[in-house]
PDB file of N, CA and C in Angstrom:
ATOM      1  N   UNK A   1      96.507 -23.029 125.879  1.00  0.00           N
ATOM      2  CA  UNK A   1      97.135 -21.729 126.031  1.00  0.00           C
ATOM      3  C   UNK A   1      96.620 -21.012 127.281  1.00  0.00           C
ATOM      4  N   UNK A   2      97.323 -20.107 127.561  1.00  0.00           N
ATOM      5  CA  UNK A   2      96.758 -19.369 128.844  1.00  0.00           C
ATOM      6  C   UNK A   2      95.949 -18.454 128.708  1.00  0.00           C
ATOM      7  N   UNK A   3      94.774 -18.492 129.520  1.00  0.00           N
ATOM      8  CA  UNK A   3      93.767 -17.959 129.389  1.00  0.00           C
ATOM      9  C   UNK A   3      91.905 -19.134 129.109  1.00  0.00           C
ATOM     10  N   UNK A   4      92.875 -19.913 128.589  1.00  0.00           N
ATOM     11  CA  UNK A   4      91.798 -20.974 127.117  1.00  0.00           C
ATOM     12  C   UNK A   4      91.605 -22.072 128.080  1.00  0.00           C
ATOM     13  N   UNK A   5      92.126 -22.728 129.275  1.00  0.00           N
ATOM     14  CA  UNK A   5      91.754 -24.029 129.949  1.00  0.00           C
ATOM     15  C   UNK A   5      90.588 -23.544 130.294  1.00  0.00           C
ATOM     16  N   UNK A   6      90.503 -24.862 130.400  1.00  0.00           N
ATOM     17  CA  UNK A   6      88.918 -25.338 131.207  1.00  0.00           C
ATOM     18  C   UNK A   6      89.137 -26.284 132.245  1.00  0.00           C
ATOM     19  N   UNK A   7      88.126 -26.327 133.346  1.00  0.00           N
ATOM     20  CA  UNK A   7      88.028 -27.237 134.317  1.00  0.00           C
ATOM     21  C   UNK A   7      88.136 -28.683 133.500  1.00  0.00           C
ATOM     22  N   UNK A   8      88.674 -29.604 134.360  1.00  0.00           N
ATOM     23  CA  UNK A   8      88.297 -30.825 133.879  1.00  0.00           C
ATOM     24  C   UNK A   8      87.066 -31.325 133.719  1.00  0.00           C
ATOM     25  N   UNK A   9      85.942 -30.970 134.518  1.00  0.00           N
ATOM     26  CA  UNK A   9      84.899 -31.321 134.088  1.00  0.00           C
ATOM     27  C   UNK A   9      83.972 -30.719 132.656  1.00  0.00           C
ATOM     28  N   UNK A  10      84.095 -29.669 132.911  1.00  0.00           N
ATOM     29  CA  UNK A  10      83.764 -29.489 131.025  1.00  0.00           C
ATOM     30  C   UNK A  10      84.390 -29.891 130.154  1.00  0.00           C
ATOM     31  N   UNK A  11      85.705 -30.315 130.343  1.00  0.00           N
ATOM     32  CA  UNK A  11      86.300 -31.266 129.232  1.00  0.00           C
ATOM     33  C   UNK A  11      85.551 -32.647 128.872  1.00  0.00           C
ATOM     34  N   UNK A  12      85.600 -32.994 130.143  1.00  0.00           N
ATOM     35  CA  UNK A  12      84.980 -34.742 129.592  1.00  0.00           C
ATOM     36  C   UNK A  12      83.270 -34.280 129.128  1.00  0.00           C
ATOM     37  N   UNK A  13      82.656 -33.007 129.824  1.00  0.00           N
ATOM     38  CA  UNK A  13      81.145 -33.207 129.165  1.00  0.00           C
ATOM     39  C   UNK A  13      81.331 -32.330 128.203  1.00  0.00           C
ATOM     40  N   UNK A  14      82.688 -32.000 127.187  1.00  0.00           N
ATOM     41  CA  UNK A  14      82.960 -31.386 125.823  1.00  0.00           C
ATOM     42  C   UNK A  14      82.851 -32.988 124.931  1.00  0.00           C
ATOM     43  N   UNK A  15      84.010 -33.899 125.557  1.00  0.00           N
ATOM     44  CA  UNK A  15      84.054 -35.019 124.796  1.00  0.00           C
ATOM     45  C   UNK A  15      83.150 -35.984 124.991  1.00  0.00           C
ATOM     46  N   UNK A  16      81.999 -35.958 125.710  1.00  0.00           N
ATOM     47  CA  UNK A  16      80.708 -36.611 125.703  1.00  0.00           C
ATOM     48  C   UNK A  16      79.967 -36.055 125.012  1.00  0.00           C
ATOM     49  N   UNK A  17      79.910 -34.632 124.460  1.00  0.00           N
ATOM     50  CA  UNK A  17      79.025 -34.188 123.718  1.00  0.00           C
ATOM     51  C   UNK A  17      79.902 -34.893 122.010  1.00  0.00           C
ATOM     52  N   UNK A  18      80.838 -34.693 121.561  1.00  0.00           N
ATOM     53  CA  UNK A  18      81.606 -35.382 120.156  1.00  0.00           C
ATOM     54  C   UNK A  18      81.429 -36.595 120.392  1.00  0.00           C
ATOM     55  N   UNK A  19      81.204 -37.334 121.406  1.00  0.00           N
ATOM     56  CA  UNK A  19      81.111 -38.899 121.553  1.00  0.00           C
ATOM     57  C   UNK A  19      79.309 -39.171 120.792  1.00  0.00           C
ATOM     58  N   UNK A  20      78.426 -38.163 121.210  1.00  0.00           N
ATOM     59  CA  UNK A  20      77.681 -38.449 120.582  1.00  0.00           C
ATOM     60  C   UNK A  20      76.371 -39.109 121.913  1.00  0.00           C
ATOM     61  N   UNK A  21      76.970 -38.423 123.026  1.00  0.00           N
ATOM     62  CA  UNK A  21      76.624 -38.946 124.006  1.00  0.00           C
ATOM     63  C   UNK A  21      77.035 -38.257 125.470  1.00  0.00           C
ATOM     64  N   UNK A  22      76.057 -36.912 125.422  1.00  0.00           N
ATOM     65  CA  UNK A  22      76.071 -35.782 126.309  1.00  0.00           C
ATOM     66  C   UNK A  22      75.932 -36.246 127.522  1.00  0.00           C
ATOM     67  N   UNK A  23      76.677 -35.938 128.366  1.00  0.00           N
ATOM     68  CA  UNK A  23      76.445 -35.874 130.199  1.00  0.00           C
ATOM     69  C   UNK A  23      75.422 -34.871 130.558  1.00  0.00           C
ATOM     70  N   UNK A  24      74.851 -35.184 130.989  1.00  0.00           N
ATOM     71  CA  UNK A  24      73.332 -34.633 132.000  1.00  0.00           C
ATOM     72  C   UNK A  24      74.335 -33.210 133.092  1.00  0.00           C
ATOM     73  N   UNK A  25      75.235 -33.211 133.065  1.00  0.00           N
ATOM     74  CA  UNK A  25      75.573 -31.903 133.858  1.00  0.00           C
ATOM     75  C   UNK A  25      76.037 -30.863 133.105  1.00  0.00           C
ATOM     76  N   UNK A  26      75.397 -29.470 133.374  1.00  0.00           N
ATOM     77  CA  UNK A  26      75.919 -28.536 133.272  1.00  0.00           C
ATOM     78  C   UNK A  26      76.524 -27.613 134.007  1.00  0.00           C
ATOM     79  N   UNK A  27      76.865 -28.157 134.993  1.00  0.00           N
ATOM     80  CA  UNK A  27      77.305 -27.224 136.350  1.00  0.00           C
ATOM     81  C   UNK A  27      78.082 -27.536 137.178  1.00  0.00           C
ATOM     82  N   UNK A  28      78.941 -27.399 137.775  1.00  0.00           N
ATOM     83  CA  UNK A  28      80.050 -28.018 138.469  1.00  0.00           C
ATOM     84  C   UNK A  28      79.068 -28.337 140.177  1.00  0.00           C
ATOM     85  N   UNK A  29      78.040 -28.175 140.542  1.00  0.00           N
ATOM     86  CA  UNK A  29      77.275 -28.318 141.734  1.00  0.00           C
ATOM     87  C   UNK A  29      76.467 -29.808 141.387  1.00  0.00           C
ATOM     88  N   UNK A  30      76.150 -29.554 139.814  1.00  0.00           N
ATOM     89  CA  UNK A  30      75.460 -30.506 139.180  1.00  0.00           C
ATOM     90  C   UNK A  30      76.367 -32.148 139.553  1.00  0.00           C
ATOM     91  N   UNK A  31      77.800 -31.837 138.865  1.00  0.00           N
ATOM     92  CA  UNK A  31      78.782 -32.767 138.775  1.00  0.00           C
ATOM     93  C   UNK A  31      78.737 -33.106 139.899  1.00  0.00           C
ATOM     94  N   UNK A  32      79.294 -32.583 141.192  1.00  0.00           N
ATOM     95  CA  UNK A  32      79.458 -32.568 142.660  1.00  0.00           C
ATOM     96  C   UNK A  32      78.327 -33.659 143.175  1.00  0.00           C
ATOM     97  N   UNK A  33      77.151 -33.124 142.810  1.00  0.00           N
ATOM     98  CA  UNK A  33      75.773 -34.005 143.282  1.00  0.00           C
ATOM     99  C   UNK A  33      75.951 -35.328 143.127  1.00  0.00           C
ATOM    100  N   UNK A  34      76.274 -35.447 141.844  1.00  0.00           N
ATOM    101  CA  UNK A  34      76.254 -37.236 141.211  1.00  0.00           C
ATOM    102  C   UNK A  34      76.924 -37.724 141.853  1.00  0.00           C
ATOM    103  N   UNK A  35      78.426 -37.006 141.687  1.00  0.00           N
ATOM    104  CA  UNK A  35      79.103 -38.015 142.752  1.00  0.00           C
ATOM    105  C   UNK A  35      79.080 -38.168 143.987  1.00  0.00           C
ATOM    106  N   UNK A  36      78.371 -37.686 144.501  1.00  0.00           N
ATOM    107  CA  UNK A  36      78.103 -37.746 146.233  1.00  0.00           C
ATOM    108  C   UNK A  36      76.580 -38.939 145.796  1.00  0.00           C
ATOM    109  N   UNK A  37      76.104 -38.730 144.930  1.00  0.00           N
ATOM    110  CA  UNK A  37      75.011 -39.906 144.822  1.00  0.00           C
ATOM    111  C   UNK A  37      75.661 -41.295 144.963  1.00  0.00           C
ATOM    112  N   UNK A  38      76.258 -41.300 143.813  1.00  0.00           N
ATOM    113  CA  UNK A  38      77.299 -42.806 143.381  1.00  0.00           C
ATOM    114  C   UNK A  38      78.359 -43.284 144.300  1.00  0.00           C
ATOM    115  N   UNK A  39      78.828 -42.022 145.111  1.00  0.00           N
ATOM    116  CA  UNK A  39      80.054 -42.521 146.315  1.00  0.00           C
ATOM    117  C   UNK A  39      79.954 -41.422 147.234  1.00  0.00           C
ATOM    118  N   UNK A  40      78.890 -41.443 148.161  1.00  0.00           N
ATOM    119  CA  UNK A  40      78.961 -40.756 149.442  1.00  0.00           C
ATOM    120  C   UNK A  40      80.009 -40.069 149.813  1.00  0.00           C
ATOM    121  N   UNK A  41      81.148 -41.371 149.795  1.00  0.00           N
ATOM    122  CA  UNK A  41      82.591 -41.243 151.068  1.00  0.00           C
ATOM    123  C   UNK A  41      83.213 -40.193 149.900  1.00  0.00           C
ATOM    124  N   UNK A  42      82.594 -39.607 149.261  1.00  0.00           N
ATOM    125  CA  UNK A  42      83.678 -38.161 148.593  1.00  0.00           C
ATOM    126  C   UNK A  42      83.237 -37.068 148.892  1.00  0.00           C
ATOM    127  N   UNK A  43      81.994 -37.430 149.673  1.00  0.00           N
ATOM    128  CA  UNK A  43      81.910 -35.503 150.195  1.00  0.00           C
ATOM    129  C   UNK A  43      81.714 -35.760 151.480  1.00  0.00           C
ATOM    130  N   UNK A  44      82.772 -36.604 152.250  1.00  0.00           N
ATOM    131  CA  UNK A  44      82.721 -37.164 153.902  1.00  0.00           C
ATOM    132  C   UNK A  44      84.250 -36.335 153.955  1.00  0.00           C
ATOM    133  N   UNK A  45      84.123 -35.614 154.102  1.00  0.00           N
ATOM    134  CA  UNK A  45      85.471 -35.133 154.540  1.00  0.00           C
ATOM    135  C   UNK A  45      86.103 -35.589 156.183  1.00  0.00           C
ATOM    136  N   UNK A  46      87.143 -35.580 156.058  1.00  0.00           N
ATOM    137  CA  UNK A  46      87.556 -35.809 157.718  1.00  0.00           C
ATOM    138  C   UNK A  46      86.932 -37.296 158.176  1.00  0.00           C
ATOM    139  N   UNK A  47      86.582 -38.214 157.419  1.00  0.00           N
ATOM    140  CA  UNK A  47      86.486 -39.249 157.941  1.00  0.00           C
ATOM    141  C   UNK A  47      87.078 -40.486 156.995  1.00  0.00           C
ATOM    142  N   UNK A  48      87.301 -41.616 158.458  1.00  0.00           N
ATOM    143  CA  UNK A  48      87.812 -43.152 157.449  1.00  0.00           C
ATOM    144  C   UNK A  48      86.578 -44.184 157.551  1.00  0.00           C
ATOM    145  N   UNK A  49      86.418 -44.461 156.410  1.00  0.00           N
ATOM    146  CA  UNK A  49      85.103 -44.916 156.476  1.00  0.00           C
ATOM    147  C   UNK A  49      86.231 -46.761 155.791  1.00  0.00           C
ATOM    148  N   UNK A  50      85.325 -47.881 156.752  1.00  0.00           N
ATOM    149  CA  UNK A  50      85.761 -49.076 156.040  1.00  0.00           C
ATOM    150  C   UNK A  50      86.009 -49.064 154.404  1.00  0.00           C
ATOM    151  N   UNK A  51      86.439 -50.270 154.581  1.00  0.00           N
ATOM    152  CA  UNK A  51      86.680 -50.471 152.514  1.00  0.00           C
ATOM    153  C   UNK A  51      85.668 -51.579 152.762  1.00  0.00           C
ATOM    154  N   UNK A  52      85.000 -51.781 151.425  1.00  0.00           N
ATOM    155  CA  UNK A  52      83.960 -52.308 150.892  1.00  0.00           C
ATOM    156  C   UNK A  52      84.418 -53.454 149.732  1.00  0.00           C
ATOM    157  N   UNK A  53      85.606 -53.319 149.861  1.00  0.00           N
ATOM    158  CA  UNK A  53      85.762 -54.097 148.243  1.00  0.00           C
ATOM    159  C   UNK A  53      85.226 -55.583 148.028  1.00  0.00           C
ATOM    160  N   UNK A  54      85.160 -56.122 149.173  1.00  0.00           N
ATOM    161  CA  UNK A  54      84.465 -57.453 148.660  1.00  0.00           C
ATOM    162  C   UNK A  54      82.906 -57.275 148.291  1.00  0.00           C
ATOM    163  N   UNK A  55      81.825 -56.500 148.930  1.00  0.00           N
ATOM    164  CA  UNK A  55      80.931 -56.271 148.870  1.00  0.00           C
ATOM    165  C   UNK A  55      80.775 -55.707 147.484  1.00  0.00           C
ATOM    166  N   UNK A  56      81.583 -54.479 147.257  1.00  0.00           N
ATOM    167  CA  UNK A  56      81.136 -54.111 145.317  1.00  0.00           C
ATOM    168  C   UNK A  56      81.898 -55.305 144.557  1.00  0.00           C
ATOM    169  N   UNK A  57      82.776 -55.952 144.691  1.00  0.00           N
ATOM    170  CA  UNK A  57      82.968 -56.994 143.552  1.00  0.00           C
ATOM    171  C   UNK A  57      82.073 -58.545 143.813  1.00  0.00           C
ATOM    172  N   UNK A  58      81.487 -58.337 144.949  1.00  0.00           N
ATOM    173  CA  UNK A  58      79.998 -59.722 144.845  1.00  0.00           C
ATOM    174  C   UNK A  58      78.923 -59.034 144.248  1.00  0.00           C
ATOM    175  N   UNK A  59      78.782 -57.686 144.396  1.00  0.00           N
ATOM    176  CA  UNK A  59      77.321 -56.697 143.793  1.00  0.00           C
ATOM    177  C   UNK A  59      77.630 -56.979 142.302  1.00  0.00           C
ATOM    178  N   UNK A  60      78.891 -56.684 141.635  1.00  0.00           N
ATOM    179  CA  UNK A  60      79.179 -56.796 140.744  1.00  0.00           C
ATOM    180  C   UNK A  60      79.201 -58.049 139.721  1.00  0.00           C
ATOM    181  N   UNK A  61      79.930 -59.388 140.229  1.00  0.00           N
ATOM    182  CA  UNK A  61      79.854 -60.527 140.160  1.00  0.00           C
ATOM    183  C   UNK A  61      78.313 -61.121 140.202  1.00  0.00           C
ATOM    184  N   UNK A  62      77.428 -60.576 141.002  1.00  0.00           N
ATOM    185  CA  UNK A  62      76.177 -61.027 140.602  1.00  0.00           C
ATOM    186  C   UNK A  62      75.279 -60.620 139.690  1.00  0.00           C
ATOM    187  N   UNK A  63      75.415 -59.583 139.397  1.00  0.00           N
ATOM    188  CA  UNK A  63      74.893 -58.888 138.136  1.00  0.00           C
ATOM    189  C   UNK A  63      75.472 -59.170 136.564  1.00  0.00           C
ATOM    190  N   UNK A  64      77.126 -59.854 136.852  1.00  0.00           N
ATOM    191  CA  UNK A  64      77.300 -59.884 135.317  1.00  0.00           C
ATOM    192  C   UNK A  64      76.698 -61.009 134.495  1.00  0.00           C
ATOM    193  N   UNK A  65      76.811 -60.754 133.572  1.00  0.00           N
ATOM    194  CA  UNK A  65      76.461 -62.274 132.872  1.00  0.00           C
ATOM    195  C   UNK A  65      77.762 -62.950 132.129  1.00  0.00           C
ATOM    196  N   UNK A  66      77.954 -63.834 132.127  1.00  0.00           N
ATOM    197  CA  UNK A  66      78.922 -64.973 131.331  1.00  0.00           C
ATOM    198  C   UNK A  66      79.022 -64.880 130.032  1.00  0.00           C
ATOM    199  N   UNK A  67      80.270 -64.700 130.126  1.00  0.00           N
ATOM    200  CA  UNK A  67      80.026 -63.913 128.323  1.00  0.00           C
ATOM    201  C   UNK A  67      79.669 -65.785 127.230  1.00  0.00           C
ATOM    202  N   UNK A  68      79.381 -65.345 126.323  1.00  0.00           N
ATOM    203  CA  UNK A  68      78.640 -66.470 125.044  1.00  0.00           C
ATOM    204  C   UNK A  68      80.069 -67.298 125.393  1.00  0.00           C
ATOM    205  N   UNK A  69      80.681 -66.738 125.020  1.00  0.00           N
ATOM    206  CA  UNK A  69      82.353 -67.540 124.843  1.00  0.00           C
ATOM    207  C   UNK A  69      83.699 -67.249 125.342  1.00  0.00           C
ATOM    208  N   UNK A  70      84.539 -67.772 125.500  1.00  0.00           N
ATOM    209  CA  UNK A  70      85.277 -67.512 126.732  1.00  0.00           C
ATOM    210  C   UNK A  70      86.489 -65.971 125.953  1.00  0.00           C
ATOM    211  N   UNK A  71      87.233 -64.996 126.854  1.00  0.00           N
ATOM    212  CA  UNK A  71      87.493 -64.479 126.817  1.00  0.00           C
ATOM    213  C   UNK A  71      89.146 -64.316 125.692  1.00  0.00           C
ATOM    214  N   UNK A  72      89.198 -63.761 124.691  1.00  0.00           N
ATOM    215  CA  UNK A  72      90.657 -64.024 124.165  1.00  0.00           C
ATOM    216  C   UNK A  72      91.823 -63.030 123.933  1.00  0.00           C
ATOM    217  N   UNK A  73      92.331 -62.826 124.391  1.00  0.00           N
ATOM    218  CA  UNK A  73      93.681 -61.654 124.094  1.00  0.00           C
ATOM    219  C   UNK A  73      94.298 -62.023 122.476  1.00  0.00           C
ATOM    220  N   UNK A  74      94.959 -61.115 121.949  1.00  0.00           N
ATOM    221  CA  UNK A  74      95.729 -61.733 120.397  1.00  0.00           C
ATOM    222  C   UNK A  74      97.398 -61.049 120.852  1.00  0.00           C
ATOM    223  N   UNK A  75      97.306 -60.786 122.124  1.00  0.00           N
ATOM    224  CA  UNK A  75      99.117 -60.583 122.430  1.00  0.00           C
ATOM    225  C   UNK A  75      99.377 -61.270 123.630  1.00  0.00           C
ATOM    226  N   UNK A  76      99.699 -62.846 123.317  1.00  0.00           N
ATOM    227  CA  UNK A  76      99.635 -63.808 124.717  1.00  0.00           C
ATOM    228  C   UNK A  76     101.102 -63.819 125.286  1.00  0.00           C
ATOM    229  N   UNK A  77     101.980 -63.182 124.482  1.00  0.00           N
ATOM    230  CA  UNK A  77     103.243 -62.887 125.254  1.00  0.00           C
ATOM    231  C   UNK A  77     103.804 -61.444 125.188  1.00  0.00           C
ATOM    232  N   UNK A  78     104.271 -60.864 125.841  1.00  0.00           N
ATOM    233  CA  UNK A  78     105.008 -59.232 125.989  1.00  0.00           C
ATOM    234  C   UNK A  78     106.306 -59.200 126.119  1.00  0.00           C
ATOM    235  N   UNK A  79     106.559 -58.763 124.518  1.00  0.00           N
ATOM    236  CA  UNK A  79     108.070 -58.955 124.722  1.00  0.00           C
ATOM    237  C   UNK A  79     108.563 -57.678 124.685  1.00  0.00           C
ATOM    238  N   UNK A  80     109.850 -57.598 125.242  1.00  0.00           N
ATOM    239  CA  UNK A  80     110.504 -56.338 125.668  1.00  0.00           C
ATOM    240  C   UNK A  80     109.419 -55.653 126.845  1.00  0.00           C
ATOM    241  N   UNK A  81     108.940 -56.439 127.900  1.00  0.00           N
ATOM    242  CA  UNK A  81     108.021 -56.189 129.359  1.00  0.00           C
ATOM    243  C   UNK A  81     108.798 -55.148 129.493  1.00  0.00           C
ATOM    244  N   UNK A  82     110.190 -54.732 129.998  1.00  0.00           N
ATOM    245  CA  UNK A  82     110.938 -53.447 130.378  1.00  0.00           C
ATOM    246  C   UNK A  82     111.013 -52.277 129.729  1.00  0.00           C
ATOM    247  N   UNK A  83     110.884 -52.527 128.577  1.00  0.00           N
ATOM    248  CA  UNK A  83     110.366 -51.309 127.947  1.00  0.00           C
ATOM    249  C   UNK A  83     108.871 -50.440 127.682  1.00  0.00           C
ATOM    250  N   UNK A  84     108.063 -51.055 128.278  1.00  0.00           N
ATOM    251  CA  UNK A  84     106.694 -50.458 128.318  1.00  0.00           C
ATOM    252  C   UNK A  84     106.222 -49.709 129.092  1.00  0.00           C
ATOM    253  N   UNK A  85     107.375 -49.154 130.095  1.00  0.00           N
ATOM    254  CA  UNK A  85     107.351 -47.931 130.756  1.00  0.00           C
ATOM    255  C   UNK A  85     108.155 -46.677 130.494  1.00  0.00           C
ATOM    256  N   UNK A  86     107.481 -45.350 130.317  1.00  0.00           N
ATOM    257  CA  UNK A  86     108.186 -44.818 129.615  1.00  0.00           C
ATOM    258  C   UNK A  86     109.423 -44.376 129.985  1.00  0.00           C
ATOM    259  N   UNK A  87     109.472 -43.884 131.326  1.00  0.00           N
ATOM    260  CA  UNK A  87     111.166 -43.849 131.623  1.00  0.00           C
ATOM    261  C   UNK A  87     111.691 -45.058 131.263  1.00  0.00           C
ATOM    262  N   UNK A  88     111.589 -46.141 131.064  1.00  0.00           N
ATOM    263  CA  UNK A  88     112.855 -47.058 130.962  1.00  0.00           C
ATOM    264  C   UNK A  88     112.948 -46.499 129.094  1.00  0.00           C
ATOM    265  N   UNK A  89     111.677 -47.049 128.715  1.00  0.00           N
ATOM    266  CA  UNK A  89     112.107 -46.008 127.059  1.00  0.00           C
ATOM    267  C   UNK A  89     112.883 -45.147 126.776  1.00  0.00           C
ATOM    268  N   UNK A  90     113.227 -44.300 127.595  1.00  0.00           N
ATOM    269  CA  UNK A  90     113.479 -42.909 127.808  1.00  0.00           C
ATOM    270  C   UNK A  90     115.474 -43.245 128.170  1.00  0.00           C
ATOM    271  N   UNK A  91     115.661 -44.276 128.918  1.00  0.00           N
ATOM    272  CA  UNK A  91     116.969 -44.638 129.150  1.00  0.00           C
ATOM    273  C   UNK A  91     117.792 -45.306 128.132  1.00  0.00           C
ATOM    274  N   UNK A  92     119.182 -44.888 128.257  1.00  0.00           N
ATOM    275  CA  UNK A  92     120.134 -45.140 127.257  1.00  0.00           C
ATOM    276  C   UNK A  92     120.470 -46.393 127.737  1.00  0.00           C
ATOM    277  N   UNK A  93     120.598 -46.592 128.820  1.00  0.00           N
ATOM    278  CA  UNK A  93     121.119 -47.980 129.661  1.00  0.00           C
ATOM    279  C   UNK A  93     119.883 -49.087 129.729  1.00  0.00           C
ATOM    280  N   UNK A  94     118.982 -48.602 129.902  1.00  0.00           N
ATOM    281  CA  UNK A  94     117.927 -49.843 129.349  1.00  0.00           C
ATOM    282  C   UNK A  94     117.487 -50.104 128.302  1.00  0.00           C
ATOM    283  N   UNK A  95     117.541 -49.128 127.148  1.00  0.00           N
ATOM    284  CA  UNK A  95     117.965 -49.918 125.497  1.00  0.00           C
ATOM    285  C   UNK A  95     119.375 -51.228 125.481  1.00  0.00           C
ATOM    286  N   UNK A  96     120.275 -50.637 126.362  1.00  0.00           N
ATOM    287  CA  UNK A  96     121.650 -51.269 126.167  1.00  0.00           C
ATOM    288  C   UNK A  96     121.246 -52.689 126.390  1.00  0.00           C
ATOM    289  N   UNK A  97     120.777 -52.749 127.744  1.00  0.00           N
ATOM    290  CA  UNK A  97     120.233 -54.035 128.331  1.00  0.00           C
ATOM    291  C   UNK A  97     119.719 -55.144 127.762  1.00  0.00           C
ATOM    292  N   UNK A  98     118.182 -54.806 126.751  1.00  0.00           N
ATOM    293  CA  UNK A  98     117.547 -55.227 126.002  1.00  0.00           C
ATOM    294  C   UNK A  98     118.385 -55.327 125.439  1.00  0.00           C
ATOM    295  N   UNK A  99     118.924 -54.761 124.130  1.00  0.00           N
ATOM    296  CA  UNK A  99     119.725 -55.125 123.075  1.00  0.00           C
ATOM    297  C   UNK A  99     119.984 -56.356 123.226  1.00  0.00           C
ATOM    298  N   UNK A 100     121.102 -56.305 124.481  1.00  0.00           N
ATOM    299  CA  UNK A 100     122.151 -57.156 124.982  1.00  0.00           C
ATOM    300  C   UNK A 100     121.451 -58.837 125.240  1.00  0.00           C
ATOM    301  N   UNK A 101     120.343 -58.439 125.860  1.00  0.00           N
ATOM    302  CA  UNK A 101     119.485 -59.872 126.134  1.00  0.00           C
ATOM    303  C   UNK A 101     118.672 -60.013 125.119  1.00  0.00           C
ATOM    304  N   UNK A 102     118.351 -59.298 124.273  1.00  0.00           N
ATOM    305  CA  UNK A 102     118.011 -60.469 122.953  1.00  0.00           C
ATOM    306  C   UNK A 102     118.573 -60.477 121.764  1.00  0.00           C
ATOM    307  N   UNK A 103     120.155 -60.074 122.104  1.00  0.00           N
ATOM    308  CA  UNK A 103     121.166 -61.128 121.461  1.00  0.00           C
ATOM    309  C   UNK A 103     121.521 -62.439 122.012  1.00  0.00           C
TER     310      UNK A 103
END
């Protein structure tokens, strides 16, 4: 309601506190800090700084461990793929479609 929002950041350290598992910030300077700890290039304003992505997914890749046993999904096929976005949900002509192709 208006009046009643909150920043996004006291939201998520509202639902870290019900999680049972409080965030260390109370302050939006607090918040600001961390993430300039964890990712510099967000308080670099005005600059293009390279991409890194191979470098954090080898940092990453070397640190994980192999899970006991190999990995398993229990939905190995997706049926009706076109409908799992919600505008197409949302369309009269892409119900029609479907229908039509799995008759």
């Amino acid at each position: 309601p208006p009046g009643l929002a909150r920043e996004d950041w006291k939201i998520i350290r509202a639902v870290s506190e019900v999680l049972g598992s409080p965030l260390p910030y109370d302050t939006h300077s607090e918040v600001r800090g961390r993430m300039a700890e964890v990712c510099p290039s967000l308080i670099r304003f005005d600059a293009i700084e390279p991409a890194n992505f191979f470098n954090v997914a080898e940092l990453l890749a070397s640190s994980a461990k192999p899970a006991a046993e190999p990995i398993d999904v229990s939905m190995k096929e997706m049926k009706d793929f076109y409908m799992t976005c919600q505008v197409s949900r949302a369309s009269k002509t892409m119900a029609e479609c479907v229908k039509a192709a799995s008759a």
